[in-house]
N, C-alpha and C. Protein backbone atom coordinates (compact mmCIF):
# COMPACT_ATOMS: atom_id res chain seq x y z
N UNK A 1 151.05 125.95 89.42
CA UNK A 1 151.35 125.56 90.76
C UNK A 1 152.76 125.99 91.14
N UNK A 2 153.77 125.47 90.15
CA UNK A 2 154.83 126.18 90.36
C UNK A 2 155.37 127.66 90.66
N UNK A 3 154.49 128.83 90.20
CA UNK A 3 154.50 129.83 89.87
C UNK A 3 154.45 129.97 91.64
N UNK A 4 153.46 129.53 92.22
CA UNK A 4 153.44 130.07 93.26
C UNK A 4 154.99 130.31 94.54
N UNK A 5 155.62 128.96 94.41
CA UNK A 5 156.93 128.89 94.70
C UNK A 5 157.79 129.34 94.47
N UNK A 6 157.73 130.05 93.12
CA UNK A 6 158.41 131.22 92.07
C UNK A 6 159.51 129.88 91.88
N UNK A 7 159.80 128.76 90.98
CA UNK A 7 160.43 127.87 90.60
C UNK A 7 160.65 127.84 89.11
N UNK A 8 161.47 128.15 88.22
CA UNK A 8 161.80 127.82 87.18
C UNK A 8 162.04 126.35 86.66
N UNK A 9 162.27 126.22 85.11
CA UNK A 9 162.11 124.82 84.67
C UNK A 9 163.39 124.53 85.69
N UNK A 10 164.67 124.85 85.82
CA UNK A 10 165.75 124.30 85.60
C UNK A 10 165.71 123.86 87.44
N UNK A 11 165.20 124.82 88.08
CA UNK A 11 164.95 124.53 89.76
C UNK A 11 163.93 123.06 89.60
N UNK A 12 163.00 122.84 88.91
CA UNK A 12 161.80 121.74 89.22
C UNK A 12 162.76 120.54 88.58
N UNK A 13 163.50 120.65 87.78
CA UNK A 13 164.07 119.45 87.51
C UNK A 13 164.76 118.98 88.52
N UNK A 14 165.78 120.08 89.27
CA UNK A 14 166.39 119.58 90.43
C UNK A 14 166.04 119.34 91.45
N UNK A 15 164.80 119.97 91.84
CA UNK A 15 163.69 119.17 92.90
C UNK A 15 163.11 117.49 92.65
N UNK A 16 163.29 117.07 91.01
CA UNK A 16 162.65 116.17 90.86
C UNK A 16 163.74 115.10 91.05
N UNK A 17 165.30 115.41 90.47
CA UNK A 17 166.39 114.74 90.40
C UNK A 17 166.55 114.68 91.90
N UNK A 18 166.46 115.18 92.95
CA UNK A 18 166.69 114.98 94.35
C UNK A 18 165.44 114.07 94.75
N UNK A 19 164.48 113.83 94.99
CA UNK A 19 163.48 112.96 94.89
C UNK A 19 163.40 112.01 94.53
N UNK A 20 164.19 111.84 92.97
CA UNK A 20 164.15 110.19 93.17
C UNK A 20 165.55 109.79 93.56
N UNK A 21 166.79 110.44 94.02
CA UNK A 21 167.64 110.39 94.31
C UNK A 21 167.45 109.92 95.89
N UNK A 22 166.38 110.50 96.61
CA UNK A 22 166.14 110.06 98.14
C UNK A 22 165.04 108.50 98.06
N UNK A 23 164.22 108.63 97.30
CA UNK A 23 163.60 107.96 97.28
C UNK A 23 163.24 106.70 96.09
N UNK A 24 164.41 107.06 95.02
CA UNK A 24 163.90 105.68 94.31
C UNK A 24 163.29 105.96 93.42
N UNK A 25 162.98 105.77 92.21
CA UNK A 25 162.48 106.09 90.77
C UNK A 25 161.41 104.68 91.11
N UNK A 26 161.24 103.68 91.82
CA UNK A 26 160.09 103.22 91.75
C UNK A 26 159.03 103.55 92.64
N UNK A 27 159.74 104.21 93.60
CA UNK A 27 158.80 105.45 94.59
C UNK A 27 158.44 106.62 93.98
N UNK A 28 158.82 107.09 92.76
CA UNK A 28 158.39 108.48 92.51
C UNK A 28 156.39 108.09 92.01
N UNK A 29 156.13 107.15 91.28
CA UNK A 29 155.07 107.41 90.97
C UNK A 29 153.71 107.00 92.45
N UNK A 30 154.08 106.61 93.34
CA UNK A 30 153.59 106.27 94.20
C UNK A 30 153.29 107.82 95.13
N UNK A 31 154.44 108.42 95.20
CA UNK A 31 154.36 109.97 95.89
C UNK A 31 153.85 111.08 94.94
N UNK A 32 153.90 110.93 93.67
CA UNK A 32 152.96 111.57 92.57
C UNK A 32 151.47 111.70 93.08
N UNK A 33 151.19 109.92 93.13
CA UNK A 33 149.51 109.76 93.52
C UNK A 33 149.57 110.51 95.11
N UNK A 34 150.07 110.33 95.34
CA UNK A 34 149.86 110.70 97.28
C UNK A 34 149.55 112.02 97.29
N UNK A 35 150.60 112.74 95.75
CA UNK A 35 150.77 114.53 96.04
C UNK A 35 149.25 114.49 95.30
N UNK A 36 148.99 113.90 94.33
CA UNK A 36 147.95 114.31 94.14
C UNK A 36 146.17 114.35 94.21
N UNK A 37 146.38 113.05 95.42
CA UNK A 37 145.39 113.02 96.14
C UNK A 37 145.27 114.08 97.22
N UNK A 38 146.47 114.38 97.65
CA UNK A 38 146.57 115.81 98.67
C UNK A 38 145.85 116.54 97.90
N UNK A 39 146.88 117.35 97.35
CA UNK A 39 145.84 118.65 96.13
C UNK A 39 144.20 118.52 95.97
N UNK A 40 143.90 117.15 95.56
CA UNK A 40 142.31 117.03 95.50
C UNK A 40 141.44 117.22 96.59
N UNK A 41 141.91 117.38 97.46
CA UNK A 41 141.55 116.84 98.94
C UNK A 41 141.81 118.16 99.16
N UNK A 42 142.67 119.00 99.34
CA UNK A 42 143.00 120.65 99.43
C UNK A 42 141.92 121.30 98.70
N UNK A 43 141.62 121.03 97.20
CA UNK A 43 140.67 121.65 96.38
C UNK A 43 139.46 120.77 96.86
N UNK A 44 138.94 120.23 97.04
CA UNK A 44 137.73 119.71 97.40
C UNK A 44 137.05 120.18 98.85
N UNK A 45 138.23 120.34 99.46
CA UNK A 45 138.08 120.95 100.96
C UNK A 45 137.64 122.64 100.87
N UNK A 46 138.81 123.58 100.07
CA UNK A 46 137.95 124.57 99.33
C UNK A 46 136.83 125.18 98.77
N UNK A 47 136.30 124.18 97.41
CA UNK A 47 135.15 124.26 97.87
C UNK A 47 134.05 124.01 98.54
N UNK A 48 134.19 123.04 99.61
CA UNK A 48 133.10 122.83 100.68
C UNK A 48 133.33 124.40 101.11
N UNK A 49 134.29 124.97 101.51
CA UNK A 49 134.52 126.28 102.31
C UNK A 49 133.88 127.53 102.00
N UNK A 50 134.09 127.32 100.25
CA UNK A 50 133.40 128.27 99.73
C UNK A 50 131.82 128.16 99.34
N UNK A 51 131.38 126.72 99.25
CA UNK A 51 130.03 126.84 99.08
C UNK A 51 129.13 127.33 100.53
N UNK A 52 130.26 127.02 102.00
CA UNK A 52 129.49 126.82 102.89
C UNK A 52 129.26 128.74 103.21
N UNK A 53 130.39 129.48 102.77
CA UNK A 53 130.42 130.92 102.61
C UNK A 53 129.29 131.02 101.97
N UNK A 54 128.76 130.83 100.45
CA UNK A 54 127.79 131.24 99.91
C UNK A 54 126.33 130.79 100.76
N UNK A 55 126.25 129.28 101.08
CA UNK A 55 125.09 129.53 101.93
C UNK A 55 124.93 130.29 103.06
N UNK A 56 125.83 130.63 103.82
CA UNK A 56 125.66 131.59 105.10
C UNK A 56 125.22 132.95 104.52
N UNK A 57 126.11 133.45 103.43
CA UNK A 57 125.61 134.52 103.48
C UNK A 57 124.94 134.70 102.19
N UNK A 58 124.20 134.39 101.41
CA UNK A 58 122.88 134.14 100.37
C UNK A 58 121.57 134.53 101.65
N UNK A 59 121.40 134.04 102.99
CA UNK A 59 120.28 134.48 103.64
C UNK A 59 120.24 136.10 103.95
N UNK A 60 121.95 136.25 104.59
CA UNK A 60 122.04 137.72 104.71
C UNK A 60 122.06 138.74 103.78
N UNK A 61 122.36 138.43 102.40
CA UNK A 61 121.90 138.99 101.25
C UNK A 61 121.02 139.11 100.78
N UNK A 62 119.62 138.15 100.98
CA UNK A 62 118.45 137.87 100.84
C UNK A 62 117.67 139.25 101.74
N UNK A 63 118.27 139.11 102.88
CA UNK A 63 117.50 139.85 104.04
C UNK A 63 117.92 141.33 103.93
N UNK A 64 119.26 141.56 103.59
CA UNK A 64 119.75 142.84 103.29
C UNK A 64 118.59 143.50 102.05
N UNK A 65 118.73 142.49 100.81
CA UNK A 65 117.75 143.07 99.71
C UNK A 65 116.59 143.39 100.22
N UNK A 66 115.78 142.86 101.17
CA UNK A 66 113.98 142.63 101.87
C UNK A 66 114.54 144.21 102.51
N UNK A 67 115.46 144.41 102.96
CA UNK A 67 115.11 145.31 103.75
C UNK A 67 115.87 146.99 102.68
N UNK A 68 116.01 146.86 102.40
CA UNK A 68 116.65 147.95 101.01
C UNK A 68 115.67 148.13 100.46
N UNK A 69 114.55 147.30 99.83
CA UNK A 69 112.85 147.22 98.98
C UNK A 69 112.46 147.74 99.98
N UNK A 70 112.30 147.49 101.38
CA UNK A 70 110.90 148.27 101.88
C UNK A 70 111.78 149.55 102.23
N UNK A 71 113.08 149.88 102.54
CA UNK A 71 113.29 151.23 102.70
C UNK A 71 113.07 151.90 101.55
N UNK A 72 113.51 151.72 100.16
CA UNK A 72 112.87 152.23 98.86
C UNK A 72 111.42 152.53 98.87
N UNK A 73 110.80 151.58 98.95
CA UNK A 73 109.14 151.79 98.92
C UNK A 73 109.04 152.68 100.21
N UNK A 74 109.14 153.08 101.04
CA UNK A 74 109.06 153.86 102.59
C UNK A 74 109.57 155.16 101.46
N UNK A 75 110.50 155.14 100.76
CA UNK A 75 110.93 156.96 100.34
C UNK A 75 109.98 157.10 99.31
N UNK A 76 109.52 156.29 98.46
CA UNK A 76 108.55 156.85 97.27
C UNK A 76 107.46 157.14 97.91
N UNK A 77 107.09 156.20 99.02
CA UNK A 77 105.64 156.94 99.62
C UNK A 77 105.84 157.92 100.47
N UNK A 78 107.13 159.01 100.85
CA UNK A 78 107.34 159.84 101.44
C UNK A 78 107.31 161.03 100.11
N UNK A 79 107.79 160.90 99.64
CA UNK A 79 108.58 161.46 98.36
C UNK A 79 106.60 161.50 97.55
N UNK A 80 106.14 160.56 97.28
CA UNK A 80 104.37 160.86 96.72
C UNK A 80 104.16 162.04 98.17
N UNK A 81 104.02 161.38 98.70
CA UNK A 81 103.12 162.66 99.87
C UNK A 81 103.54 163.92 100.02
N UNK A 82 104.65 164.04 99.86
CA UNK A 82 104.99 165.15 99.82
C UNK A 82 104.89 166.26 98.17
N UNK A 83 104.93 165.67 97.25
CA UNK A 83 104.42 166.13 95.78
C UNK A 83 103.39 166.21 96.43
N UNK A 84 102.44 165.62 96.63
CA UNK A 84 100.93 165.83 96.70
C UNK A 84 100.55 167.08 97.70
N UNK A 85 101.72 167.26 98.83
CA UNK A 85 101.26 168.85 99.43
C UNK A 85 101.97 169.53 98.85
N UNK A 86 102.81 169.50 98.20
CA UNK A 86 103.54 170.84 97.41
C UNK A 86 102.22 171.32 96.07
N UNK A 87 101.91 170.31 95.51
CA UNK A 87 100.62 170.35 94.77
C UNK A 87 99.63 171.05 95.17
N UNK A 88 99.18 170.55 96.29
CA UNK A 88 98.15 171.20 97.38
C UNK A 88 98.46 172.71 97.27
N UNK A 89 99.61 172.49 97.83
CA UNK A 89 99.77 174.32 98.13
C UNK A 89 100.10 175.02 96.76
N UNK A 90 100.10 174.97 96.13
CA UNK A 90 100.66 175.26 94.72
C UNK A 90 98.78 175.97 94.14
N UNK A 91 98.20 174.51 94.49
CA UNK A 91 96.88 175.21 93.84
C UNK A 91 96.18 175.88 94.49
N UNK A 92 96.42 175.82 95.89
CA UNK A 92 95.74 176.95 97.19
C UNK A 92 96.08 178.40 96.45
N UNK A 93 97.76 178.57 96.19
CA UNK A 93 98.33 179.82 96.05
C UNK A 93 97.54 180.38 94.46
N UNK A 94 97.18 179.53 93.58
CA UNK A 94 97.02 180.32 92.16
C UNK A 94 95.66 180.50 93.04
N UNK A 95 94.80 179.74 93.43
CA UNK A 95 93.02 180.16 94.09
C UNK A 95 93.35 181.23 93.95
N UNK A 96 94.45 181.52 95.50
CA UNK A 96 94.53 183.06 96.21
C UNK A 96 95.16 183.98 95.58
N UNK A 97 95.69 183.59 94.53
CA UNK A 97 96.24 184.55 93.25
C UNK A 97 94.82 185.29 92.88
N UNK A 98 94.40 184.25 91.81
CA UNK A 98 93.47 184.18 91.32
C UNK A 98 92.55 185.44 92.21
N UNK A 99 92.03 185.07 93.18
CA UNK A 99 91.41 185.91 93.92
C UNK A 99 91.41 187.35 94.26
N UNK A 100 92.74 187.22 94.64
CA UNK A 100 93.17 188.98 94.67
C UNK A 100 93.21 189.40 93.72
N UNK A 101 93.43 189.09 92.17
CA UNK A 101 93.29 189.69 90.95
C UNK A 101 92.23 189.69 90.67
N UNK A 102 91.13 188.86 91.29
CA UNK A 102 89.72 189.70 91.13
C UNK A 102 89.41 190.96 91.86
N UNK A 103 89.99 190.50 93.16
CA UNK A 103 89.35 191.94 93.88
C UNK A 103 89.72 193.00 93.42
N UNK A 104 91.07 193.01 92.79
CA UNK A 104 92.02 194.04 92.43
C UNK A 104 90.92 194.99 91.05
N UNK A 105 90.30 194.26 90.51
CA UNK A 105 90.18 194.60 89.14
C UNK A 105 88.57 195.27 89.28
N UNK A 106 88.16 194.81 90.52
CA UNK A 106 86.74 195.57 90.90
C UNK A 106 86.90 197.08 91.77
């Protein structure tokens, strides 16, 4: 937590020595609980924020995937049909191979 403030040991002591200096060494543990019901209440508030992120978008991810599967399935059945006339024509051409090397040979 400190880190974030960029505070060393020797700075947090003197934050702490001014604190109970304003307020009293029988007030410090009372503003302890207060700070750290804040924090809980900060982190608890968080993740409501972040779970409520994951449900919003878990549907649009859901729907993104539905629609990525049928564009996939849409190219394999483009992608089959089209093998299947390259095939086509493939065996038309040996026929007509085939063919003229008969006529050729009579």
């Amino acid at each position: 937590m400190f880190l974030f403030l960029n505070l060393g040991g020797g700075e947090v002591f003197i934050v702490v020595l001014v604190i109970i200096l304003f307020f009293g060494s029988d007030k410090l543990p009372e503003i302890a609980k207060t700070l750290g019901k804040g924090i809980r209440e900060i982190n608890d508030a968080k993740a409501q924020i972040q779970n409520e992120i994951q449900k919003t978008t878990s549907g649009f991810t859901e729907e993104l995937n539905k629609h990525t599967s049928d564009i996939h399935s849409e190219i394999n059945k483009a992608g089959e049909s089209f093998k299947k006339q390259i095939d086509d024509v493939a065996t038309t051409i040996k026929e007509e191979g085939k063919t003229i090397t008969d006529t050729t040979k009579e």
